[in-house]
C-alpha atoms as a PDB file:
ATOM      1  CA  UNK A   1     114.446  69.260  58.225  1.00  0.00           C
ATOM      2  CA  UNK A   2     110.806  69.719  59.290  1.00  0.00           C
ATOM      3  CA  UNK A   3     109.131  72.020  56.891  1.00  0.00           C
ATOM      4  CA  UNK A   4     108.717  74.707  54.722  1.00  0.00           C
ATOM      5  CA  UNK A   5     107.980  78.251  56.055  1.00  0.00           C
ATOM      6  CA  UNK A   6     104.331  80.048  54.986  1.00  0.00           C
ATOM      7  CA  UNK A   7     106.961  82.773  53.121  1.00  0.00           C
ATOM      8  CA  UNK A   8     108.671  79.782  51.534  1.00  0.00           C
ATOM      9  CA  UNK A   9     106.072  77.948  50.353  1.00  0.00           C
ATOM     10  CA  UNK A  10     104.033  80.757  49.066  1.00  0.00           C
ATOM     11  CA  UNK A  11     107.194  81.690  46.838  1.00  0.00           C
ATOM     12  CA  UNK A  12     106.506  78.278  45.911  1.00  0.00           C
ATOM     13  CA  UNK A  13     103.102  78.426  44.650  1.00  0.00           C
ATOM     14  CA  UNK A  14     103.313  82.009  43.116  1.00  0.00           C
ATOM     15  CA  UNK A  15     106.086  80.319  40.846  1.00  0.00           C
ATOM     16  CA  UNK A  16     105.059  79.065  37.558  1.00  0.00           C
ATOM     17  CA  UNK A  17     107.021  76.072  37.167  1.00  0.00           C
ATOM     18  CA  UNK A  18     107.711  75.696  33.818  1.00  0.00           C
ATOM     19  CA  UNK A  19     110.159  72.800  34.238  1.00  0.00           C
ATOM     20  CA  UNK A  20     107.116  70.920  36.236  1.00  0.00           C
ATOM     21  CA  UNK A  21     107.797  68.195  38.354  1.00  0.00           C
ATOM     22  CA  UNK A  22     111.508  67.886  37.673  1.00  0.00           C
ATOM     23  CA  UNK A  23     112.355  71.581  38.687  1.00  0.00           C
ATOM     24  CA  UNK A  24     110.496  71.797  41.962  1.00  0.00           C
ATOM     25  CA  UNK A  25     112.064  68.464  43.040  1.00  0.00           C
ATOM     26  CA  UNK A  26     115.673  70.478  42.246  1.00  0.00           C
ATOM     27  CA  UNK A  27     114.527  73.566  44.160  1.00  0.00           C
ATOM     28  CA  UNK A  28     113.266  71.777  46.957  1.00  0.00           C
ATOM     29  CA  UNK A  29     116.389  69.519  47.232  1.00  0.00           C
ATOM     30  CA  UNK A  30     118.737  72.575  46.879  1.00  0.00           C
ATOM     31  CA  UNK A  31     117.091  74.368  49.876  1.00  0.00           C
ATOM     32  CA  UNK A  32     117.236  71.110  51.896  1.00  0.00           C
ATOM     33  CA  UNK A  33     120.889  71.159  50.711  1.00  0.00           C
ATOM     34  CA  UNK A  34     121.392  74.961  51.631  1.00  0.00           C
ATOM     35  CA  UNK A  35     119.459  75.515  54.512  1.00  0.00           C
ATOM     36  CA  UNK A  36     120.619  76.385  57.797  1.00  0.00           C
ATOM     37  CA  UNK A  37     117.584  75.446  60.472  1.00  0.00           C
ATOM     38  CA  UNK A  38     114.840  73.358  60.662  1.00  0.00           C
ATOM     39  CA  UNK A  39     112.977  75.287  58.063  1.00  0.00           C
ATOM     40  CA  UNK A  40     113.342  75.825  54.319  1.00  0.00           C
ATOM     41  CA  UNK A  41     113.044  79.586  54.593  1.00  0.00           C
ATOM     42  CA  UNK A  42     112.624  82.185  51.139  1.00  0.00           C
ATOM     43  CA  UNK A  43     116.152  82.363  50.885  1.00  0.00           C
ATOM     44  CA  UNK A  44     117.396  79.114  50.893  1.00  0.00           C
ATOM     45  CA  UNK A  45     114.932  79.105  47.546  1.00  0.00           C
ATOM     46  CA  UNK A  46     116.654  80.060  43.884  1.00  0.00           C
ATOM     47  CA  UNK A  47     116.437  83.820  43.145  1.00  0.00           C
ATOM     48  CA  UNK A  48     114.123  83.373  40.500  1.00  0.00           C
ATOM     49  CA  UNK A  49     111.570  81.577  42.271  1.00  0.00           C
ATOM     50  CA  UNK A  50     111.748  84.482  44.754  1.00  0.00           C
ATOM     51  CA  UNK A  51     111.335  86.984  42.061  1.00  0.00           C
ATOM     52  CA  UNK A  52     108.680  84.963  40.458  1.00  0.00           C
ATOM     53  CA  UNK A  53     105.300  87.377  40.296  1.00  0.00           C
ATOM     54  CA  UNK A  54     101.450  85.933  40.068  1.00  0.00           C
ATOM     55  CA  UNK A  55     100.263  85.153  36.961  1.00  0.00           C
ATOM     56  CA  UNK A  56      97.549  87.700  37.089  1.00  0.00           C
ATOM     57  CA  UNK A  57      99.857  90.653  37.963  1.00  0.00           C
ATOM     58  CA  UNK A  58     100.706  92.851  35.399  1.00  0.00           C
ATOM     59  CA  UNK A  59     104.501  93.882  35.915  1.00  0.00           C
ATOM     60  CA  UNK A  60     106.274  97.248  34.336  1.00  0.00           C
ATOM     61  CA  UNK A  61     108.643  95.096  32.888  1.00  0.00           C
ATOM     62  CA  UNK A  62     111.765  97.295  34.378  1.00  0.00           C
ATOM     63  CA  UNK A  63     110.687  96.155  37.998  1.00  0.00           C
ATOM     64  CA  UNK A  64     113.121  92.691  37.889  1.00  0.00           C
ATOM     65  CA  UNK A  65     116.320  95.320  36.589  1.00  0.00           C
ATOM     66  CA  UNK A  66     115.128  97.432  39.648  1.00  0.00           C
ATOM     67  CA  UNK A  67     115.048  94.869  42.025  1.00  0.00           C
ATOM     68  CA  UNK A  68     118.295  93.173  41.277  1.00  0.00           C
ATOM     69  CA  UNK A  69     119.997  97.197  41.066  1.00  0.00           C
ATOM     70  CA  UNK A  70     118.809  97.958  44.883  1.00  0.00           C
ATOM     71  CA  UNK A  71     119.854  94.470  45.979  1.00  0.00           C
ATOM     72  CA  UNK A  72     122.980  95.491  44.390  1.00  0.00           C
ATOM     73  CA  UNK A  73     123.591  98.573  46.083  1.00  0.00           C
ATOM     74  CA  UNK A  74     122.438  97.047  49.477  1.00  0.00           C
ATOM     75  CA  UNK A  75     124.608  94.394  49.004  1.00  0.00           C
ATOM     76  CA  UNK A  76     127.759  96.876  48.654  1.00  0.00           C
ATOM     77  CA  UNK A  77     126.513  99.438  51.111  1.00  0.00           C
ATOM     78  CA  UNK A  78     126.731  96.644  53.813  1.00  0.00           C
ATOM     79  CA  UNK A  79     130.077  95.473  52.645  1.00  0.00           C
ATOM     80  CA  UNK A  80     131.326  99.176  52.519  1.00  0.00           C
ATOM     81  CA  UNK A  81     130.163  99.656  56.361  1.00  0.00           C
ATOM     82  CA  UNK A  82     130.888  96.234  57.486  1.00  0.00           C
ATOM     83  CA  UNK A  83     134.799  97.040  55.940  1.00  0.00           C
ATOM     84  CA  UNK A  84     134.253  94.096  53.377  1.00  0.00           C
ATOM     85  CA  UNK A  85     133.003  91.295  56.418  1.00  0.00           C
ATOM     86  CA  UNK A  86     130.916  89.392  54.762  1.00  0.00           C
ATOM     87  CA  UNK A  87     129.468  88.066  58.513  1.00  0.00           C
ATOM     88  CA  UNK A  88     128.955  91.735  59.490  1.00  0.00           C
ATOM     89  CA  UNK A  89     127.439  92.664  56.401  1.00  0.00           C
ATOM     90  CA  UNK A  90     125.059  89.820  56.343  1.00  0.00           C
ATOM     91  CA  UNK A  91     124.252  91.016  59.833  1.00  0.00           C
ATOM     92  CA  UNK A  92     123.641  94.263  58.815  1.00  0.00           C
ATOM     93  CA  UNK A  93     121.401  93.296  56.290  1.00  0.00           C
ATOM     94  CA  UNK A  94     119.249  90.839  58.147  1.00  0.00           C
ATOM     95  CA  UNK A  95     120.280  87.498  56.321  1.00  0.00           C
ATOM     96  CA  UNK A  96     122.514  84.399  56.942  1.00  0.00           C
ATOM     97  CA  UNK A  97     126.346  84.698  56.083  1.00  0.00           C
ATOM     98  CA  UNK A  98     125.123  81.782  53.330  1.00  0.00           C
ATOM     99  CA  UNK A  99     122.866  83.417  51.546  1.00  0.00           C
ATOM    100  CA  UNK A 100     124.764  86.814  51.068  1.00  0.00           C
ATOM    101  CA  UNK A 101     127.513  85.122  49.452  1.00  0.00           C
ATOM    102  CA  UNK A 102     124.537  83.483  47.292  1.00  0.00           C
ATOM    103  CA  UNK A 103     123.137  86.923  46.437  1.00  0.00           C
ATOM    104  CA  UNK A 104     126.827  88.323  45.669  1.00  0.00           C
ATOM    105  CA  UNK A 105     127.076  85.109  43.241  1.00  0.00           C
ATOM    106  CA  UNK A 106     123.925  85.289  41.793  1.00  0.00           C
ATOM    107  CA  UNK A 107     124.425  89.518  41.088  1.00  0.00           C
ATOM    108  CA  UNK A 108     127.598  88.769  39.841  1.00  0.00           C
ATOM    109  CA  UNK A 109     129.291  91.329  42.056  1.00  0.00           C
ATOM    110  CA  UNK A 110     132.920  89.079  42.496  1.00  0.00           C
ATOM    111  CA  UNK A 111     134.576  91.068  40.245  1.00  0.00           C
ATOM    112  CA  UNK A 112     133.255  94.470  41.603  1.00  0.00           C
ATOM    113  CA  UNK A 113     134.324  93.256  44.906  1.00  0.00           C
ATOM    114  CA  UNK A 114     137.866  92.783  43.928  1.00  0.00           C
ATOM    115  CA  UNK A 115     138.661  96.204  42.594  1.00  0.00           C
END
């Protein structure tokens, strides 16, 4: 591990840490844990640290429920083309193998993927 990518680290700092100290040292160990090059990139980061907005911004407060729907729909979309390959689909959509199956966890789409 050498680093943290300018996109990771600005997740980073746009994150309010509310469990201080303690919580970055978890999300920073987990991405060591979970990353895949040389680089702790955005998504080997938590999902709500990447979903975390400035303080200053002023949110509709539907945007998070929008987010996580069209993540959703991406998610099966690439699945449906990729004829349920989670490789291909993660290829499709521009992300590692790892963190799609992440995403599908986090979303809890399992169980929509099994019907």
């Amino acid at each position: 591990m050498t680093g943290i990518s300018p996109e990771a680290r600005a997740c980073l700092i746009r994150y309010d840490w509310p469990g201080n100290v303690r919580e970055l040292g978890n999300a920073i160990e987990r991405a060591v844990v979970l990353s895949v090059g040389d680089l702790i990139l955005p998504e080997d980061l938590p999902e709500v640290i990447l979903e975390a907005q400035p303080p200053a911004a002023t949110v509709v407060p539907r945007y998070h429920q929008a987010v996580r729907e069209t993540k959703r729909q991406l998610i099966l979309k690439a699945l449906e083309e990729a004829r349920g390959n989670y490789t291909a689909a993660a290829k499709v959509l521009g992300v590692h193998p790892n963190y799609l199956h992440r995403l599908i966890r986090n979303l809890n789409l399992r169980d929509e993927l099994k019907k």
